[in-house]
N, C-alpha and C. Protein backbone atom coordinates (compact mmCIF):
# COMPACT_ATOMS: atom_id res chain seq x y z
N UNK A 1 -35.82 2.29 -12.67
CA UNK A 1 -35.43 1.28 -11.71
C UNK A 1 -35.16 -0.06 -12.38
N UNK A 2 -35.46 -0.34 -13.42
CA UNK A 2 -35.67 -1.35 -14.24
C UNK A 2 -35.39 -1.39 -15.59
N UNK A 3 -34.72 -2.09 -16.66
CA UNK A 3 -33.96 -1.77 -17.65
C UNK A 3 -34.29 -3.81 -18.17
N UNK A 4 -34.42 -3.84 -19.38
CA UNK A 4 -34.43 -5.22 -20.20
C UNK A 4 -33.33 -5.78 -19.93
N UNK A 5 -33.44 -7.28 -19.53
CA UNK A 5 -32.69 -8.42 -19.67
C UNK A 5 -31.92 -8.10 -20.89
N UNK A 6 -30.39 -8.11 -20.45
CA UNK A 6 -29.45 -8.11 -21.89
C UNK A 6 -29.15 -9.63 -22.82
N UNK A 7 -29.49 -10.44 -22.18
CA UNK A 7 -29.92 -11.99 -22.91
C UNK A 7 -30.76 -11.90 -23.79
N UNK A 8 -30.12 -12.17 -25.30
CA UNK A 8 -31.55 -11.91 -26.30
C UNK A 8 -32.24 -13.29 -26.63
N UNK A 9 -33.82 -12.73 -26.30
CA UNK A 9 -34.58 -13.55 -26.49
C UNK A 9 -35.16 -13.34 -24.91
N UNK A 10 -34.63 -13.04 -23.68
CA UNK A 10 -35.27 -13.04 -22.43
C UNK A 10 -35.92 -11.47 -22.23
N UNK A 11 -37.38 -12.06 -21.73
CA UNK A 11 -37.96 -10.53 -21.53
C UNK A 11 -37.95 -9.84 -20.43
N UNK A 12 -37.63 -11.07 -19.47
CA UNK A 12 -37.42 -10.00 -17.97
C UNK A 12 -36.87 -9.13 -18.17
N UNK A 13 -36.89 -8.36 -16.40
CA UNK A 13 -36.59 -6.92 -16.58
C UNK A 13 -35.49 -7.30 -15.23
N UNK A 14 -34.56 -6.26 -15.25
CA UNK A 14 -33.12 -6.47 -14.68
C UNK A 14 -33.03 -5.08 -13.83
N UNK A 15 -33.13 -5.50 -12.70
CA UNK A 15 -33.30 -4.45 -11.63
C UNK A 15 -31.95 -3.70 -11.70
N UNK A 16 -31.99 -2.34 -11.23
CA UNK A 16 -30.30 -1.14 -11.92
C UNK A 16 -29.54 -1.48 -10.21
N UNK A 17 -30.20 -2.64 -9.18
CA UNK A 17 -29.35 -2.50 -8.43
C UNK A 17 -28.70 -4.32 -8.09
N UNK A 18 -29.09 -4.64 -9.37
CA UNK A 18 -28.22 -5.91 -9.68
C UNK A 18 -26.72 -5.62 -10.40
N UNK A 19 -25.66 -6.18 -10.02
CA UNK A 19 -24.40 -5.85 -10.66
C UNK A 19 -24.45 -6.05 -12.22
N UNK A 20 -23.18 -5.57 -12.38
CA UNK A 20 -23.19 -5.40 -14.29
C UNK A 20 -22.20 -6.46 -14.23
N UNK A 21 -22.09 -7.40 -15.56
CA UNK A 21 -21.35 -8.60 -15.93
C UNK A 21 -19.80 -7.94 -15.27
N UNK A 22 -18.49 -8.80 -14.82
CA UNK A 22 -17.64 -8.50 -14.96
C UNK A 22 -16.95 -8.12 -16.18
N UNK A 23 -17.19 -8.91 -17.01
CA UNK A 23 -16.47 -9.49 -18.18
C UNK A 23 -17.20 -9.10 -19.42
N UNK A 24 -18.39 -8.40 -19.31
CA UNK A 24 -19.12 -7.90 -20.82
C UNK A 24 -19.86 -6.71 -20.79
N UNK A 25 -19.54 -6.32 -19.48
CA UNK A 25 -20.12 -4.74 -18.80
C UNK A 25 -21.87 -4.64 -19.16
N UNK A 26 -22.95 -5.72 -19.21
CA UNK A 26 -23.99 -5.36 -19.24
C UNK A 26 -24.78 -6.21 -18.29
N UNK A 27 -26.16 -5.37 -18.15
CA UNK A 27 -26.74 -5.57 -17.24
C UNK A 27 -27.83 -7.16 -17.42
N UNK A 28 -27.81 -8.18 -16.48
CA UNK A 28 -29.20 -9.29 -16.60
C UNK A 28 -30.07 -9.58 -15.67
N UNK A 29 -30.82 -10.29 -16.16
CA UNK A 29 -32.14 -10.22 -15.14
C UNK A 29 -31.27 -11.64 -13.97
N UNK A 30 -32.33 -11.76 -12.52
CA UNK A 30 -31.67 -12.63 -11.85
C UNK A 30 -31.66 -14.13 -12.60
N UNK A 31 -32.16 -14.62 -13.92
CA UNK A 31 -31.88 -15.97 -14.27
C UNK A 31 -31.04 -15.75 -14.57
N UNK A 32 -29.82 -14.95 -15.40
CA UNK A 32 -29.24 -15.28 -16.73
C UNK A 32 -27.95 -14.44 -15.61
N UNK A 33 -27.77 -13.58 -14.12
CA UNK A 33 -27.06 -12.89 -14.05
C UNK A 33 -25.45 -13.47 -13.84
N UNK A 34 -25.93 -15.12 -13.73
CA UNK A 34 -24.13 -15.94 -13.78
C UNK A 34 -23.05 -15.93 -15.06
N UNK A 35 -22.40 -15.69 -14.96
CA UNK A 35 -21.41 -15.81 -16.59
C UNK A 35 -21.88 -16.55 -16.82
N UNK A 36 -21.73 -17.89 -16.30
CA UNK A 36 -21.80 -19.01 -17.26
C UNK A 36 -22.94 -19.25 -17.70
N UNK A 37 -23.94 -18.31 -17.36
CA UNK A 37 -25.13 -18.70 -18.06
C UNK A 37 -25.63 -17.96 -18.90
N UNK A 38 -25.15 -16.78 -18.97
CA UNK A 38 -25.35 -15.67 -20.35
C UNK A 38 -23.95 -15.64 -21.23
N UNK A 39 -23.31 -16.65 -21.00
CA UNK A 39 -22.34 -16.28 -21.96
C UNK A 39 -21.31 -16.33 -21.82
N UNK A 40 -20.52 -15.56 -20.57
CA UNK A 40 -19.53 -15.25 -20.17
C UNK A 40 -18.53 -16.40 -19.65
N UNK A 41 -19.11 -17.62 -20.01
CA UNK A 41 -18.44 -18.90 -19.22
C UNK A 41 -16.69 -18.39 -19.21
N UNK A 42 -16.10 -18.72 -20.28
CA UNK A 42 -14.87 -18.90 -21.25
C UNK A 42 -13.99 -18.08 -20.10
N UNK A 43 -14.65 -16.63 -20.75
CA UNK A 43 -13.83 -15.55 -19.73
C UNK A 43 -13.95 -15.38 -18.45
N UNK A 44 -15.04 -16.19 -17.57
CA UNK A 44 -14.72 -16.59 -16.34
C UNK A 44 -14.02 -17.40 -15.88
N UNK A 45 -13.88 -18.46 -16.58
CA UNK A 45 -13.08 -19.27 -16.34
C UNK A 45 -11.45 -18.96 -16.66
N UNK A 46 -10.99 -18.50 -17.39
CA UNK A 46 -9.95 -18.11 -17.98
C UNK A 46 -9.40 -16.88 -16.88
N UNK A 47 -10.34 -15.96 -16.50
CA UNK A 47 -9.77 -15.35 -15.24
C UNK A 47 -9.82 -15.78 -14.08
N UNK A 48 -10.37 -16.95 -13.33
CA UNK A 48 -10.19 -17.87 -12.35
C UNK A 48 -8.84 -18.29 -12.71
N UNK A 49 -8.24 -19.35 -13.93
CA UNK A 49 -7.18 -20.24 -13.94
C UNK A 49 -5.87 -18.91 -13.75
N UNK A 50 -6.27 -17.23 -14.19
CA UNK A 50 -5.10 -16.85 -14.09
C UNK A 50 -5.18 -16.19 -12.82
N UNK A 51 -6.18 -16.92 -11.62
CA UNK A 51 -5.55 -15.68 -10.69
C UNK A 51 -5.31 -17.26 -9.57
N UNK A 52 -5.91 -17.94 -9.97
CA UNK A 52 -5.03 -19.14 -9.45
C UNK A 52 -3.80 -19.41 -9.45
N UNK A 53 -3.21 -19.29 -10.96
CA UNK A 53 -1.89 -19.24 -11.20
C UNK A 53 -1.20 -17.96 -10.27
N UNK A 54 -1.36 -16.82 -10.48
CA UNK A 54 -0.79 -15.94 -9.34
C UNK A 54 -0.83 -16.18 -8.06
N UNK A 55 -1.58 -16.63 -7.49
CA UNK A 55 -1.79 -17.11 -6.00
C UNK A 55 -0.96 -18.03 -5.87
N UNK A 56 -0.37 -19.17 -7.01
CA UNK A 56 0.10 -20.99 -7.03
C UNK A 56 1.69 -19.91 -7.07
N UNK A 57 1.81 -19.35 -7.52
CA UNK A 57 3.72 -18.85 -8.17
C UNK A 57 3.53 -17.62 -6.78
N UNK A 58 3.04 -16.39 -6.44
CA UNK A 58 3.21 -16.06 -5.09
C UNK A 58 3.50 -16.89 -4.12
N UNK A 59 2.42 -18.22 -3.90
CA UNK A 59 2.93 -19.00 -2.81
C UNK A 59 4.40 -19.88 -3.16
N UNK A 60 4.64 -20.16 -4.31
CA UNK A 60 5.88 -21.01 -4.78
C UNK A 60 7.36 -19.77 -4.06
N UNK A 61 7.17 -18.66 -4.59
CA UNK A 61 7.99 -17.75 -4.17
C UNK A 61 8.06 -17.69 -2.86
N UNK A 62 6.84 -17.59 -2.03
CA UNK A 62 6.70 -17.40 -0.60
C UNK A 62 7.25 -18.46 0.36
N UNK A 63 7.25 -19.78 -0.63
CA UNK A 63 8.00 -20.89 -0.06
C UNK A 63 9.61 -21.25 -0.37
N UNK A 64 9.81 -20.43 -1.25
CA UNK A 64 10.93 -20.54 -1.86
C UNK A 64 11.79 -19.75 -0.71
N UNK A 65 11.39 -18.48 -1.00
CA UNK A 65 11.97 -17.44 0.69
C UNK A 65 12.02 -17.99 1.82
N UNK A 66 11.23 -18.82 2.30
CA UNK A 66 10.86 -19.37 3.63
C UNK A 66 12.13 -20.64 3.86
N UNK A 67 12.24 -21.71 2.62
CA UNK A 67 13.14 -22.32 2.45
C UNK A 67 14.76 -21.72 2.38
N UNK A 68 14.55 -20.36 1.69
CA UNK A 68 16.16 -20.07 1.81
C UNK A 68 16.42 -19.32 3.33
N UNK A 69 15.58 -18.54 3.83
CA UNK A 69 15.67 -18.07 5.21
C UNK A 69 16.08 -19.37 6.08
N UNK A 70 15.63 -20.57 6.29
CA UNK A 70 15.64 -21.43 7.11
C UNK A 70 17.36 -22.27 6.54
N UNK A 71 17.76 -22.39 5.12
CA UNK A 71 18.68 -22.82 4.84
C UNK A 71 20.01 -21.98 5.43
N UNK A 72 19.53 -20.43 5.27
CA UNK A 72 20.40 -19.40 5.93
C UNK A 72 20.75 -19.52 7.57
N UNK A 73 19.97 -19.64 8.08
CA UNK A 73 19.51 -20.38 9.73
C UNK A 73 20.30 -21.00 9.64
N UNK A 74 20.58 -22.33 9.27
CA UNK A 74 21.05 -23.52 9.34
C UNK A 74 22.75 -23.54 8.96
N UNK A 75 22.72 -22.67 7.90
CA UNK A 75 24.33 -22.36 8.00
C UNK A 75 24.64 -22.00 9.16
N UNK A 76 24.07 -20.50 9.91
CA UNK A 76 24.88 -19.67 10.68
C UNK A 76 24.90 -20.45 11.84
N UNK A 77 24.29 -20.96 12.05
CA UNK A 77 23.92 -22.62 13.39
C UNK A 77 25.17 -23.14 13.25
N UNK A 78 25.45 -24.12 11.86
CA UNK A 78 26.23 -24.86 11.87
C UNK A 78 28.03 -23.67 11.89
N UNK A 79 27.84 -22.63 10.93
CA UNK A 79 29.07 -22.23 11.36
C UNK A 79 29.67 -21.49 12.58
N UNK A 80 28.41 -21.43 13.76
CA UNK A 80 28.51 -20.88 15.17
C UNK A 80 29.44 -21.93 15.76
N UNK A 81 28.79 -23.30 15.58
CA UNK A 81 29.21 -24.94 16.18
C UNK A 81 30.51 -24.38 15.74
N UNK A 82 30.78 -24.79 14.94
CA UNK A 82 32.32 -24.84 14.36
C UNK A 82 33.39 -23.75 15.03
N UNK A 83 32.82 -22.72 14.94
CA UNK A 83 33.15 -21.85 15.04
C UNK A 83 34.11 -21.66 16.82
N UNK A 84 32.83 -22.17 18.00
CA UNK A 84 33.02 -22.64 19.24
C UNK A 84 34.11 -23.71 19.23
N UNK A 85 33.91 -24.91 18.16
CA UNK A 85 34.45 -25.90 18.00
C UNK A 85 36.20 -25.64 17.93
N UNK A 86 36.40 -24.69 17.49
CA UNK A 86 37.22 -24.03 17.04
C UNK A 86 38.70 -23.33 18.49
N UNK A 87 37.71 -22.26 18.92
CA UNK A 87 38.24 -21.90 20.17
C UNK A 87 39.18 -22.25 20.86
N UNK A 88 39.93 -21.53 21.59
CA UNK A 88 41.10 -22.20 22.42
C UNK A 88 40.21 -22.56 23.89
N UNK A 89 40.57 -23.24 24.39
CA UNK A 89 40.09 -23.98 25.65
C UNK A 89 40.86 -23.70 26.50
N UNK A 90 40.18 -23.20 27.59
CA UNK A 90 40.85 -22.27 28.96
C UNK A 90 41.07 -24.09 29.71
N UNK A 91 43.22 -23.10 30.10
CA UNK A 91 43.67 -24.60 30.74
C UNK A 91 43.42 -24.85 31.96
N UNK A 92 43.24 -26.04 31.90
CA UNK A 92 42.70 -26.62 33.27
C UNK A 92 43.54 -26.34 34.69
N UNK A 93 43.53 -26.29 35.61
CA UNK A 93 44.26 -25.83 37.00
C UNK A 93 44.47 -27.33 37.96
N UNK A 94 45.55 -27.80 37.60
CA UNK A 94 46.22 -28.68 38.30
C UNK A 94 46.07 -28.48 39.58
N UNK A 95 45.27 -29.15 40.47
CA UNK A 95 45.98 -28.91 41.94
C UNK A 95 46.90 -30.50 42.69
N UNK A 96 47.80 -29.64 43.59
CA UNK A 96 48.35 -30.91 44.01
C UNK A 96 47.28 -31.15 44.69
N UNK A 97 48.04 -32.57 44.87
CA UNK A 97 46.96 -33.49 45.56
C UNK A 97 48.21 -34.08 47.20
N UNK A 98 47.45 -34.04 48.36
CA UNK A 98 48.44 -34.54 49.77
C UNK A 98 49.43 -33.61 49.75
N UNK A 99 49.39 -32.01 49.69
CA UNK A 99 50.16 -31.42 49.86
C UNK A 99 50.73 -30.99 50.96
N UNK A 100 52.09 -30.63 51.40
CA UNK A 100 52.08 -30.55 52.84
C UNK A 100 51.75 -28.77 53.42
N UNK A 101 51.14 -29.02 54.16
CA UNK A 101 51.57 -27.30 54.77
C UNK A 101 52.03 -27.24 55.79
C-alpha cells in the first residue's frame, strides 16, 4: 500500500493511491507530490506555456473564421442592396384626374 518517497533524502512513505509525476513517471509522498517541488518545475511550466499557446492560436483561428464569416455576411448584404438597387421599377399607373363619364 505504501512505497518510499522518490525525493532523495525524504523518508516518507507515498501512498500507491497518490498519482505518479506527470512529467518523471514516479511516485511522492504528499510534501514533495507538486512538480515544482520535487523537481519537475521547468517541465511544468514549459507544458503550461505550450498548451496556452494552442488554446491562444485555436482561439486566433476561431476568430479569424468568425471575422471572415461576418465579412462574407456583409458582402452578400451589401451585394443584395445593390443588387435591388439595380432592378427595373414597376411603372407607375397614371390616372386621369376630373374625368368625364
Amino acid at each position: 500500500m505504501t512505497e518510499p518517497c522518490a525525493r532523495s533524502g525524504c523518508y516518507d512513505l507515498a501512498l500507491l493511491v497518490l498519482p505518479v509525476c506527470d512529467f518523471c513517471q514516479k511516485r511522492y509522498c504528499t510534501t514533495h507530490i507538486l512538480p515544482e517541488v520535487h523537481g519537475c518545475g521547468d517541465a511544468c511550466k514549459k507544458a503550461s506555456q505550450q498548451r496556452a499557446a494552442e488554446a491562444a492560436a485555436l482561439q486566433m483561428r476561431n476568430l479569424r473564421l468568425l471575422n471572415n464569416q461576418e465579412a462574407r455576411q456583409r458582402l452578400a448584404k451589401r451585394l443584395e442592396e445593390n443588387e435591388a438597387a439595380r432592378r427595373k421599377k414597376p411603372p407607375k399607373c397614371k390616372e386621369k384626374k376630373g374625368g368625364r363619364s
